[in-house]
Protein backbone atom coordinates (compact mmCIF):
# COMPACT_ATOMS: atom_id res chain seq x y z
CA UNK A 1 0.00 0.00 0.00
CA UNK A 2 2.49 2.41 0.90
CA UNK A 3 4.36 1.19 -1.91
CA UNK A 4 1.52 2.61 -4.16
CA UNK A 5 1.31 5.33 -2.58
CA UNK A 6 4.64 6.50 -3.45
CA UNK A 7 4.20 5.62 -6.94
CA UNK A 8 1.29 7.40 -7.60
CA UNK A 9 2.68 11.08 -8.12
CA UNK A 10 5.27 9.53 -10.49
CA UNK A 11 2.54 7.94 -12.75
CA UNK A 12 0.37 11.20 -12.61
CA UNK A 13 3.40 13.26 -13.79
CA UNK A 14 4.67 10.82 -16.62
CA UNK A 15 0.69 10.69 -17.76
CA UNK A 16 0.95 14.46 -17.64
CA UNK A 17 4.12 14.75 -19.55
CA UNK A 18 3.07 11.94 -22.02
CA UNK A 19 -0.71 13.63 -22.92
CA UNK A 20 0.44 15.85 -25.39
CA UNK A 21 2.51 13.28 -27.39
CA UNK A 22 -0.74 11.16 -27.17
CA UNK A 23 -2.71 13.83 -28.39
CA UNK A 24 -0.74 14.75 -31.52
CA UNK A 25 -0.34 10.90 -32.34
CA UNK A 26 -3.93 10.60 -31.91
CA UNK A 27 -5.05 13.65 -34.00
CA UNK A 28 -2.53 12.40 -36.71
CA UNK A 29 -4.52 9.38 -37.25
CA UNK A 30 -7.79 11.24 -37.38
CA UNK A 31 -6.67 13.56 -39.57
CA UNK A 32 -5.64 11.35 -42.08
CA UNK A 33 -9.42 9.80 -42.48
CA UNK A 34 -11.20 12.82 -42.14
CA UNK A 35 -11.27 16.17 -43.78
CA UNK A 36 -11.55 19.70 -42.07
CA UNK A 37 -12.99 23.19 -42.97
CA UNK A 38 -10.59 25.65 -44.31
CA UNK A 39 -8.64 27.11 -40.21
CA UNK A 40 -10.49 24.65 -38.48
CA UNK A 41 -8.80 21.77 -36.63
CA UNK A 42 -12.37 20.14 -36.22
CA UNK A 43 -12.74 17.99 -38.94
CA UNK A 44 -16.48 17.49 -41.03
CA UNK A 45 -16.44 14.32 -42.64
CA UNK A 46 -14.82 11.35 -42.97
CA UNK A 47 -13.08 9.95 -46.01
CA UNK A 48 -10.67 7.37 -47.21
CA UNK A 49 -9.03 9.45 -49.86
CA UNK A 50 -5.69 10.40 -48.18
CA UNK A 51 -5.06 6.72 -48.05
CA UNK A 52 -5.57 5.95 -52.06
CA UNK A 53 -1.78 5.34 -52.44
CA UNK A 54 -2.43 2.06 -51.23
CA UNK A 55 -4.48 1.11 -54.27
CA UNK A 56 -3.34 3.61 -56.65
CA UNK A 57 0.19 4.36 -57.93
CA UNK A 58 0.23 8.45 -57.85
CA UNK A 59 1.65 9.50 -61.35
CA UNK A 60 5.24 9.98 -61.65
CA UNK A 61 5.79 7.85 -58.73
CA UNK A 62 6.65 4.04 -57.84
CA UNK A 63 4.26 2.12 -56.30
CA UNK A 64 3.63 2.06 -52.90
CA UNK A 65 4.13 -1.46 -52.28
CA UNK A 66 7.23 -1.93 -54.86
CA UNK A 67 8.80 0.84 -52.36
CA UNK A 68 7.80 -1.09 -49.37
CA UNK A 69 8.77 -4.74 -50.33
CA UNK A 70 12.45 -2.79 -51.02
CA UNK A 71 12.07 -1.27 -47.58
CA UNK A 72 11.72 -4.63 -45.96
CA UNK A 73 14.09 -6.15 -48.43
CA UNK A 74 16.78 -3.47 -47.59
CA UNK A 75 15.89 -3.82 -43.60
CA UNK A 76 15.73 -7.33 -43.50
CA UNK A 77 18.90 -8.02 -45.37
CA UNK A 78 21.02 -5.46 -43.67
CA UNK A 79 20.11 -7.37 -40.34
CA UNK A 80 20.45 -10.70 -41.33
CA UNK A 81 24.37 -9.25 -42.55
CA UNK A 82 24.97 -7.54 -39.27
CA UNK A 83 24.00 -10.41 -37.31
CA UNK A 84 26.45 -13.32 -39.17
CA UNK A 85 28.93 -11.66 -40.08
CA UNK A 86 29.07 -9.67 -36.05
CA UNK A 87 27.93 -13.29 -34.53
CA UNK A 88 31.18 -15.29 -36.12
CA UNK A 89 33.52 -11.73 -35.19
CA UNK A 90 32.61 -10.94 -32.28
CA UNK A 91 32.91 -15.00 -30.98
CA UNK A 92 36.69 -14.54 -32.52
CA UNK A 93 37.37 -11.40 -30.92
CA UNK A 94 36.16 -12.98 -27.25
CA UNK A 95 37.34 -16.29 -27.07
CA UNK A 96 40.62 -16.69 -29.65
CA UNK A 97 44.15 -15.55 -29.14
CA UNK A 98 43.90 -13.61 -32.64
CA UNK A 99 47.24 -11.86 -33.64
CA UNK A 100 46.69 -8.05 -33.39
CA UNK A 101 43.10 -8.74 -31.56
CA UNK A 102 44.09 -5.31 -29.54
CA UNK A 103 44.56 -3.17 -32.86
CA UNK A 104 41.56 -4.45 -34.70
CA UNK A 105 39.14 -4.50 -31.69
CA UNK A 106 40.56 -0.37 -31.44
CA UNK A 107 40.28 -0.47 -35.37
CA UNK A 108 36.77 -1.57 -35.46
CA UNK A 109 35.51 1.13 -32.99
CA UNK A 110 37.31 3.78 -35.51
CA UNK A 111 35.48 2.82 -37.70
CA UNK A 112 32.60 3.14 -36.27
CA UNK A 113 33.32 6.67 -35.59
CA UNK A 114 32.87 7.77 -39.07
CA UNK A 115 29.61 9.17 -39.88
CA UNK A 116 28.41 7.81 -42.83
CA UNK A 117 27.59 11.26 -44.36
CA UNK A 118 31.75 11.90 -44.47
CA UNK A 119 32.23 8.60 -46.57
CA UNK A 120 29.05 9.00 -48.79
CA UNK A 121 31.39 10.04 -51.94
CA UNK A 122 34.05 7.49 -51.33
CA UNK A 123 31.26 5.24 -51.34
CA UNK A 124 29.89 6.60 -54.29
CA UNK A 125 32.80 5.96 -56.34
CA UNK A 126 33.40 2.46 -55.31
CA UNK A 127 29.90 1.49 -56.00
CA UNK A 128 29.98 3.18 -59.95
CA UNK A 129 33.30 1.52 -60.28
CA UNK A 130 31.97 -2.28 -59.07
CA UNK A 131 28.47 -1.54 -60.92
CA UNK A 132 26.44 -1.80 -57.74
CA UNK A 133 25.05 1.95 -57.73
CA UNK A 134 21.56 2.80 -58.14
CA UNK A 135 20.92 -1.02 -57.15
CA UNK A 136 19.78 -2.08 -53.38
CA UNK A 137 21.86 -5.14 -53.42
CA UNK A 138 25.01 -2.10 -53.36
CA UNK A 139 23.37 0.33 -50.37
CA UNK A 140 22.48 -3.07 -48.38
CA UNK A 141 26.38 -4.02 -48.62
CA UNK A 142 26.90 -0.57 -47.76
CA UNK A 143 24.53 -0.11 -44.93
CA UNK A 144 25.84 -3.73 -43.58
CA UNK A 145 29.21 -2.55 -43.19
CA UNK A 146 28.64 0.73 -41.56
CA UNK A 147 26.88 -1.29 -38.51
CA UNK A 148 29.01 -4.13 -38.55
CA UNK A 149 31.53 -2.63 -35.89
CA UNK A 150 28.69 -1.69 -33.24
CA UNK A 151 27.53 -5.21 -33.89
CA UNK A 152 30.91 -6.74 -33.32
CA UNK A 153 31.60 -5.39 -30.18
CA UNK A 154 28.06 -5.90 -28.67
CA UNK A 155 28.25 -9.52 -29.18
CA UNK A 156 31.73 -9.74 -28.09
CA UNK A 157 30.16 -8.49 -24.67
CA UNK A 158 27.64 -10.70 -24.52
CA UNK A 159 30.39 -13.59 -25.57
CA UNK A 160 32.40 -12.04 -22.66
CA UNK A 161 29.72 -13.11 -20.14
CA UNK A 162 29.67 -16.87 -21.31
CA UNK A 163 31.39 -19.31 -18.85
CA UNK A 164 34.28 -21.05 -20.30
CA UNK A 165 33.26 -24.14 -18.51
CA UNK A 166 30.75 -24.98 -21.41
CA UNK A 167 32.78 -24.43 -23.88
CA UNK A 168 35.60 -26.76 -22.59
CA UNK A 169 32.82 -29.94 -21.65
CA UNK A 170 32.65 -29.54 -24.88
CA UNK A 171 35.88 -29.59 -26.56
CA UNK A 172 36.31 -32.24 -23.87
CA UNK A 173 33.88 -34.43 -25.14
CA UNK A 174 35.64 -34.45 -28.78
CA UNK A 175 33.53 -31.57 -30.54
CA UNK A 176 34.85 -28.96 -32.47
CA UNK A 177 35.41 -25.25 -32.25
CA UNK A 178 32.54 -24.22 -34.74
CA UNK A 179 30.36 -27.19 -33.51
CA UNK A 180 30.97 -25.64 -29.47
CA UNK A 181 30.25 -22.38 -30.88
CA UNK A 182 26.99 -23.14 -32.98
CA UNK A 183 25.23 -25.66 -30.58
CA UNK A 184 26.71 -24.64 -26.91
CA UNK A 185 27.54 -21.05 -27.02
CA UNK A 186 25.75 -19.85 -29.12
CA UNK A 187 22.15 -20.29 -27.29
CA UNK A 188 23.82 -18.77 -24.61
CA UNK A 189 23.39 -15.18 -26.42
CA UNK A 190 19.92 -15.26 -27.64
CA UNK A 191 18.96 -12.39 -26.34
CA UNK A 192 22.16 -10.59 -27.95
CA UNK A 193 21.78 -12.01 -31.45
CA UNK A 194 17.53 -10.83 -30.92
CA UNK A 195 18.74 -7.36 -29.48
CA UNK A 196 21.16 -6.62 -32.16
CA UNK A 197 18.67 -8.15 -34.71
CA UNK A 198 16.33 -5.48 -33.88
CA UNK A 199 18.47 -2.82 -34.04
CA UNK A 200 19.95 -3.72 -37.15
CA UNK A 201 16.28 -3.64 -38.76
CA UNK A 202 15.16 -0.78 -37.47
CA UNK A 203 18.45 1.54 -38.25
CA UNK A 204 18.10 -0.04 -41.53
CA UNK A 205 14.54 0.81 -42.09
CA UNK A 206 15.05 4.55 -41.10
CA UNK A 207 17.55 4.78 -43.02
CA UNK A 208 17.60 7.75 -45.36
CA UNK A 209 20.94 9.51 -46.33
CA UNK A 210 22.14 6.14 -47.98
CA UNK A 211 19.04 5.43 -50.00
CA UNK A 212 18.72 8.48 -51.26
CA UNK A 213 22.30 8.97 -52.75
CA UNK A 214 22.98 5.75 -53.52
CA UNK A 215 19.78 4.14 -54.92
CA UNK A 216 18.01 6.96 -55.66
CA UNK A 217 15.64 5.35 -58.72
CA UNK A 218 12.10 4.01 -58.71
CA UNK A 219 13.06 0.34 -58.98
CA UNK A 220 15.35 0.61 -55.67
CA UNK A 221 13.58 3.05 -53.79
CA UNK A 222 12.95 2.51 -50.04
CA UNK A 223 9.96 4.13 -48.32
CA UNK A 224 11.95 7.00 -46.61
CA UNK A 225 13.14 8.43 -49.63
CA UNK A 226 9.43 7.83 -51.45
CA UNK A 227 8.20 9.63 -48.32
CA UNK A 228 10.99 12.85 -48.96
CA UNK A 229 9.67 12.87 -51.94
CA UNK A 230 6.45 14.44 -51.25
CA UNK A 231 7.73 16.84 -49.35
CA UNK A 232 10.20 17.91 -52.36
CA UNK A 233 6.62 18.03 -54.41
CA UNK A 234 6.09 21.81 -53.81
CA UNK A 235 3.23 21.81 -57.05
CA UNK A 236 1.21 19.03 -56.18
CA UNK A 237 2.20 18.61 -52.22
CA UNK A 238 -0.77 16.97 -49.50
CA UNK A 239 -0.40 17.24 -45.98
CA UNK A 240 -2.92 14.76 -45.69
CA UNK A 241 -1.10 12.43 -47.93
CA UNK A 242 2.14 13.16 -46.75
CA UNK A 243 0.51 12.61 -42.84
CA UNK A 244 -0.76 9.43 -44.31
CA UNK A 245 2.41 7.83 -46.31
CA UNK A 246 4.17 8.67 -42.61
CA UNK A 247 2.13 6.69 -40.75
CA UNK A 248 1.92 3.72 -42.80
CA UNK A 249 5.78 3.97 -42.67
CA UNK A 250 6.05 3.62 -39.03
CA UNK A 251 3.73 0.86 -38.69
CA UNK A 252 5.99 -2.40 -38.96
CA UNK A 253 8.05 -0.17 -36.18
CA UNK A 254 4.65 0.05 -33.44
CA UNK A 255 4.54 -3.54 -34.40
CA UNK A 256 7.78 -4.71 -33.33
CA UNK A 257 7.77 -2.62 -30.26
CA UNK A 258 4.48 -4.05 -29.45
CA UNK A 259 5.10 -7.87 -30.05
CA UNK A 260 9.07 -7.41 -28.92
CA UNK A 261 9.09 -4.84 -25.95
CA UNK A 262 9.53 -7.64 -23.18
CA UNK A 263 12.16 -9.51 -25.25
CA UNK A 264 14.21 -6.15 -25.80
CA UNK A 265 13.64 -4.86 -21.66
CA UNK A 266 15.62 -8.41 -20.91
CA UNK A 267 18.35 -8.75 -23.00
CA UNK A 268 20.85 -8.36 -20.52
CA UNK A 269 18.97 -11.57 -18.65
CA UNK A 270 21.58 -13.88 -21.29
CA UNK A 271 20.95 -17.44 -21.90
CA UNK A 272 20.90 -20.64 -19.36
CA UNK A 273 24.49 -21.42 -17.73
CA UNK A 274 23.20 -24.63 -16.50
């Protein structure tokens, strides 16, 4: 009881805090199936006109789901990168007596320094010269790399917290290195490989700058760019529309905070050390 009681003014002034947000989000979705008099925030009628993109292509523009499959495409497979290539690195970097270990752990943490902006022309001359520009397979390389060294050294601290015990019962018992690592070890950091996962996907799916320099045409374009586009549409812009394309953009995001939130508040909990 007096627990509650203590808790009470904390609740009241994060629900205080938080009303506004809820508001706006709340009026955003009304105002994108309704329409409202001339200076007038109260709207008249409801319609289903701002949402038309989803079963017509607007002229001059890809379709909406082309740009969305490319979106998931893009997020998907920058992820799925991030999380083999970091899984197998960050294992090396924890548990073998690599030479120069020191200098490429420090190496990999420069790198991650680098904003992408400051290596977007580099980039864009390497991807001309290899043919890969204007295509997603080339920003999904791109966008892999540039996250790789944030997921390398997050798994190597969840590889960190592993007891060595289970990885010697099983050497012990005549398995291999890779074989320890992919059926002992690896279940151990679950939580690491969801966490970073997750992250991965949703960096990749907000991703912007990339997209729109380096795959900047109709076939390869991503949902953030299609969405910059309407903005850059000063003849024929639509709030409405534009209000509308946004929030069918952050959907698969409310989604996997919904579904995932409990997963992602314990992902420090690591995997059984039994």
């Amino acid at each position: 009881m007096i627990g509650h009681l203590r808790t009470w003014p904390i609740v009241l002034a994060l629900s205080i805090l938080s009303a506004p947000l809820v508001l706006m989000y709340a009026y955003l979705f009304i105002d994108t199936v309704t329409n409202s008099p001339p200076r007038s925030f109260i709207p008249n009628e409801f319609t289903l006109e701002h949402w038309s993109f989803l079963w017509e292509t607007r002229p001059g523009r890809p379709s909406i789901w082309r740009v969305t499959l490319n979106s998931l495409l893009f997020a998907t497979s920058t992820s799925a990168l991030v999380i083999v290539v970091s899984s197998m690195a960050g294992y090396v970097l924890s548990r073998l007596n690599v030479p120069g270990r020191a200098y490429f752990l420090a190496g990999v943490m420069v790198l991650h320094a680098f904003p992408a902006i400051t290596l977007i022309v580099a980039i864009f001359l390497v991807l001309q010269v290899v043919g890969l520009y204007n295509t997603l397979i080339g920003v999904i390389l791109v966008k892999a790399a540039i996250d790789m060294p944030l997921g390398i050294w997050l798994m190597k601290g969840f590889y960190d917290t592993v007891p060595w015990e289970i990885e010697m019962a099983g050497i012990q018992d005549g398995a291999s290195r890779f074989t320890v690592w992919r059926k002992l070890v690896l279940p151990q950091v679950k939580p690491g490989i969801f966490a970073l996962g997750l992250f991965a996907f949703l960096l990749g799916w907000g991703e912007f700058i990339l997209p729109q320099v380096l795959a900047p045409s109709g076939n390869a374009q991503v949902l953030s760019v299609y969405l910059a586009g309407l903005i850059a549409d000063d003849n024929n812009f639509d709030m409405n529309l534009f209000k509308s394309v946004g929030l069918f953009y952050m959907m698969p995001v409310l989604i996997l905070f919904f579904f995932f939130q409990n997963r992602l508040m314990n992902i420090y909990g690591g995997g059984s050390k039994g």
